[in-house]
N, C-alpha and C. Protein backbone atom coordinates (compact mmCIF):
# COMPACT_ATOMS: atom_id res chain seq x y z
N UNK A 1 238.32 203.48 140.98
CA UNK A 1 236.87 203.50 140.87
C UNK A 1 236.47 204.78 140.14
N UNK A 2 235.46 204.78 138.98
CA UNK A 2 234.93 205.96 138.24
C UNK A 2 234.27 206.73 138.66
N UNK A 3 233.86 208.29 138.47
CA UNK A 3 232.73 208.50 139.40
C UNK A 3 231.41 207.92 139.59
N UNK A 4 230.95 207.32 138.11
CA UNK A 4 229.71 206.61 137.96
C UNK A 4 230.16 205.71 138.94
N UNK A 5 230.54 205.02 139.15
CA UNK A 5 230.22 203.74 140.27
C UNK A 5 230.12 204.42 141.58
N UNK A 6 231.32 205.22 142.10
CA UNK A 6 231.01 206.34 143.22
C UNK A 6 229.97 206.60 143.68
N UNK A 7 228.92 207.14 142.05
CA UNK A 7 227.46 207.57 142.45
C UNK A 7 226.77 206.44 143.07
N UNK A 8 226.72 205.36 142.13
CA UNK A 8 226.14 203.95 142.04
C UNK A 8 226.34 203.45 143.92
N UNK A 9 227.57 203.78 143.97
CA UNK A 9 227.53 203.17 145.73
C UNK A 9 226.81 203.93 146.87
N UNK A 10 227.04 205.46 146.26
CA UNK A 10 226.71 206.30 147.70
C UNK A 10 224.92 206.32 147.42
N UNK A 11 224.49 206.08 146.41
CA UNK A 11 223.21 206.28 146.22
C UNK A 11 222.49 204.49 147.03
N UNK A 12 222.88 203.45 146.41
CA UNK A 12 222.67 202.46 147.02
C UNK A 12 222.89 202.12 148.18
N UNK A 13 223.95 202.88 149.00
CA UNK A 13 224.13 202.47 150.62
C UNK A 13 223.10 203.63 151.04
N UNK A 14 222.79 204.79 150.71
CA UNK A 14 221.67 205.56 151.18
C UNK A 14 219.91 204.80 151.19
N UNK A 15 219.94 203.95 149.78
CA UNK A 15 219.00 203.91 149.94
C UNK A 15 218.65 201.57 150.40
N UNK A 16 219.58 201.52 151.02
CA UNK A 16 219.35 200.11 151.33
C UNK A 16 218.72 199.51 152.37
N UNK A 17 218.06 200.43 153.25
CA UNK A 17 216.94 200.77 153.95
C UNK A 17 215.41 201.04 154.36
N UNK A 18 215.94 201.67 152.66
CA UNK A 18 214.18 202.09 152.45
C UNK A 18 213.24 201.05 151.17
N UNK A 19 213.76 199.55 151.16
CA UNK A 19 212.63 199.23 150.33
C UNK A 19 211.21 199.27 150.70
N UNK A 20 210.83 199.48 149.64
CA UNK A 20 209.18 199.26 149.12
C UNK A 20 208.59 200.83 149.73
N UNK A 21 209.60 201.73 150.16
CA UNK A 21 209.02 202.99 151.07
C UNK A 21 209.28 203.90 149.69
N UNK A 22 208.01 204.70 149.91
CA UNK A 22 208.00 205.74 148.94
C UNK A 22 208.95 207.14 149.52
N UNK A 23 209.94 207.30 148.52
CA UNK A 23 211.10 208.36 149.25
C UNK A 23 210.80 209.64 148.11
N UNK A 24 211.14 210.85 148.87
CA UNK A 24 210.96 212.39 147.93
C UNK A 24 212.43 211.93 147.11
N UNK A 25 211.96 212.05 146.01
CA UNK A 25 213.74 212.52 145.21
C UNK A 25 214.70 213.52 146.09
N UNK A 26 213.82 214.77 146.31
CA UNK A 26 214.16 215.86 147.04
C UNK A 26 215.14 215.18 148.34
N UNK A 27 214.83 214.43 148.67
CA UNK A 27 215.52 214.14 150.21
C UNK A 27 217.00 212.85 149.41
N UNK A 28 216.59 212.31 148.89
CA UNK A 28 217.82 211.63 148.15
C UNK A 28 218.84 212.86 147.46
N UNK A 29 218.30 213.27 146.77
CA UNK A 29 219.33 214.34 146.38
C UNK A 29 219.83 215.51 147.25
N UNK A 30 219.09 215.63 148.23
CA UNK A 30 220.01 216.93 148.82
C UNK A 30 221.11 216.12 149.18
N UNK A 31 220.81 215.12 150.13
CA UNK A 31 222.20 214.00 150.97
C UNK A 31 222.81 213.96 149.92
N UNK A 32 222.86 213.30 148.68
CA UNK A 32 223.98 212.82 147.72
C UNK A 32 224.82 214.14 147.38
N UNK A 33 224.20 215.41 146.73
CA UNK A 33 224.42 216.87 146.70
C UNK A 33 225.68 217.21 148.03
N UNK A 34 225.21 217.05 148.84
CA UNK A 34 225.93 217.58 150.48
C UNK A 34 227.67 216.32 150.16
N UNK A 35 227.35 215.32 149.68
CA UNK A 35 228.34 214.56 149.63
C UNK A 35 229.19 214.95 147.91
N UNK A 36 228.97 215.58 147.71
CA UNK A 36 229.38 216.13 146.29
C UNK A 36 228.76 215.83 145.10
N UNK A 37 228.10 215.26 144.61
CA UNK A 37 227.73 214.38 143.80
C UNK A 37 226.79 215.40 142.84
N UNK A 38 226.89 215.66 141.52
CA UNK A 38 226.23 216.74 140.38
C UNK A 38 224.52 215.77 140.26
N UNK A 39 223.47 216.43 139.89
CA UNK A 39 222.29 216.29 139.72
C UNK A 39 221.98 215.03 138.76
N UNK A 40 222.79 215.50 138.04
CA UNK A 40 222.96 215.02 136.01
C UNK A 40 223.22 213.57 136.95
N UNK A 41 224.73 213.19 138.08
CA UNK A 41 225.26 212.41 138.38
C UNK A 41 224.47 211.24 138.42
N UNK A 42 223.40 211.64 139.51
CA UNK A 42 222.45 211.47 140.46
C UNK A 42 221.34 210.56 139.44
N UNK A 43 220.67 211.53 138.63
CA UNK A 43 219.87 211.27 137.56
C UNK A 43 220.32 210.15 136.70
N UNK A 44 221.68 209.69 136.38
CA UNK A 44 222.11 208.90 135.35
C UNK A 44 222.09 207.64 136.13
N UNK A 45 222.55 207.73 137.22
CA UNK A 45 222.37 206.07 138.27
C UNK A 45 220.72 205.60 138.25
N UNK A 46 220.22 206.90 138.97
CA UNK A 46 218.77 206.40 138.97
C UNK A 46 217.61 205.80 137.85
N UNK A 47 218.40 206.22 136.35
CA UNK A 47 217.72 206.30 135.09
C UNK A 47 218.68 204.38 135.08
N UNK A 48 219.74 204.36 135.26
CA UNK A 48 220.28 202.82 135.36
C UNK A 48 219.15 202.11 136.07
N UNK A 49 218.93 202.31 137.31
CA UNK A 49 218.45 201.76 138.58
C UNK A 49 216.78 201.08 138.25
N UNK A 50 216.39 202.22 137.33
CA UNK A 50 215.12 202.10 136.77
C UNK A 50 215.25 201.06 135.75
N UNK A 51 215.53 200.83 134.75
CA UNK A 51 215.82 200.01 133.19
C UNK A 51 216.04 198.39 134.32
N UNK A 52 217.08 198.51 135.27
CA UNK A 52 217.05 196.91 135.94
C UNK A 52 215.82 196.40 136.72
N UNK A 53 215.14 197.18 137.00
CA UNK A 53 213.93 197.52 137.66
C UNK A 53 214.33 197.44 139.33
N UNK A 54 215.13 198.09 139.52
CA UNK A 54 215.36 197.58 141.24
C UNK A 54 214.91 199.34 141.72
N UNK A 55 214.64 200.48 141.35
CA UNK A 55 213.92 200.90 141.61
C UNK A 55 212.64 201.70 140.67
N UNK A 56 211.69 202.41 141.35
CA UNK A 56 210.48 202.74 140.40
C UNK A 56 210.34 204.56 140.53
N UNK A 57 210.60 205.18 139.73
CA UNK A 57 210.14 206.79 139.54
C UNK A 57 208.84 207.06 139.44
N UNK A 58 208.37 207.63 140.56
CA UNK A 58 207.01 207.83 140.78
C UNK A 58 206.69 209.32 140.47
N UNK A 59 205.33 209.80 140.19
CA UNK A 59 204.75 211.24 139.50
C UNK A 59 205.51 211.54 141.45
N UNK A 60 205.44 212.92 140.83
CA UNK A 60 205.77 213.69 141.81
C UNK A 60 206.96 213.93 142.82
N UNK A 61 207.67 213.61 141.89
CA UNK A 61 209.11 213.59 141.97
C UNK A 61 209.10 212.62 143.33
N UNK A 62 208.95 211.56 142.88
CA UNK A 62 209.45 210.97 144.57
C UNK A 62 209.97 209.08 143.76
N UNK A 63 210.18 208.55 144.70
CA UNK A 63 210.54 206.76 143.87
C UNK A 63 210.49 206.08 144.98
N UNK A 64 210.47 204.28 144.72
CA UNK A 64 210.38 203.20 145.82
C UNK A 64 211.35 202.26 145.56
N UNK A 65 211.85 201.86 146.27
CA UNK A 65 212.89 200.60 145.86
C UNK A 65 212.36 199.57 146.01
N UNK A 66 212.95 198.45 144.53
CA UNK A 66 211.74 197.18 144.02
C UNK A 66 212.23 196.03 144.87
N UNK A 67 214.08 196.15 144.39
CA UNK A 67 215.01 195.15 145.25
C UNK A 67 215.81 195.44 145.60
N UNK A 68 216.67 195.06 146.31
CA UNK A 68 218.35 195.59 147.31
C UNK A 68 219.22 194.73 145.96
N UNK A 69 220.35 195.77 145.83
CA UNK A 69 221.11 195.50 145.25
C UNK A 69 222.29 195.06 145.85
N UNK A 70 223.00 194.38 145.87
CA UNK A 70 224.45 194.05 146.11
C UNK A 70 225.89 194.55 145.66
N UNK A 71 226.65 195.48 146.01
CA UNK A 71 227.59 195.52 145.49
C UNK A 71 228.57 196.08 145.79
């Protein structure tokens, strides 16, 4: 497994909980951070996550999840 998918999992089992809830980036990234995971990492899943639309980047550094992903 690559690290991109790595990210892709630990970010999606963190956040498979919280649809339609408005979450701080801040609180997603410290957890992923604490589990090793680089910013850039973090940022490149979520910039994926966005384009499929399964989640939404909201002003103020925070986002909502649209749909649960599977994988």
């Amino acid at each position: 497994m690559n690290r991109w998918t790595e990210t892709q999992i630990a970010l999606l089992t963190l956040l498979s909980t919280r649809r339609k809830e408005v979450i701080a980036l801040y609180d997603i990234g410290q957890s992923l951070i604490a589990q090793g995971f680089t910013e850039t990492e973090i940022m490149d899943v979520l910039v994926k996550l966005t384009h499929e639309k399964a989640v939404e980047l909201l002003p103020g550094s925070q986002m909502r999840v649209l749909k649960a992903k599977a994988y």
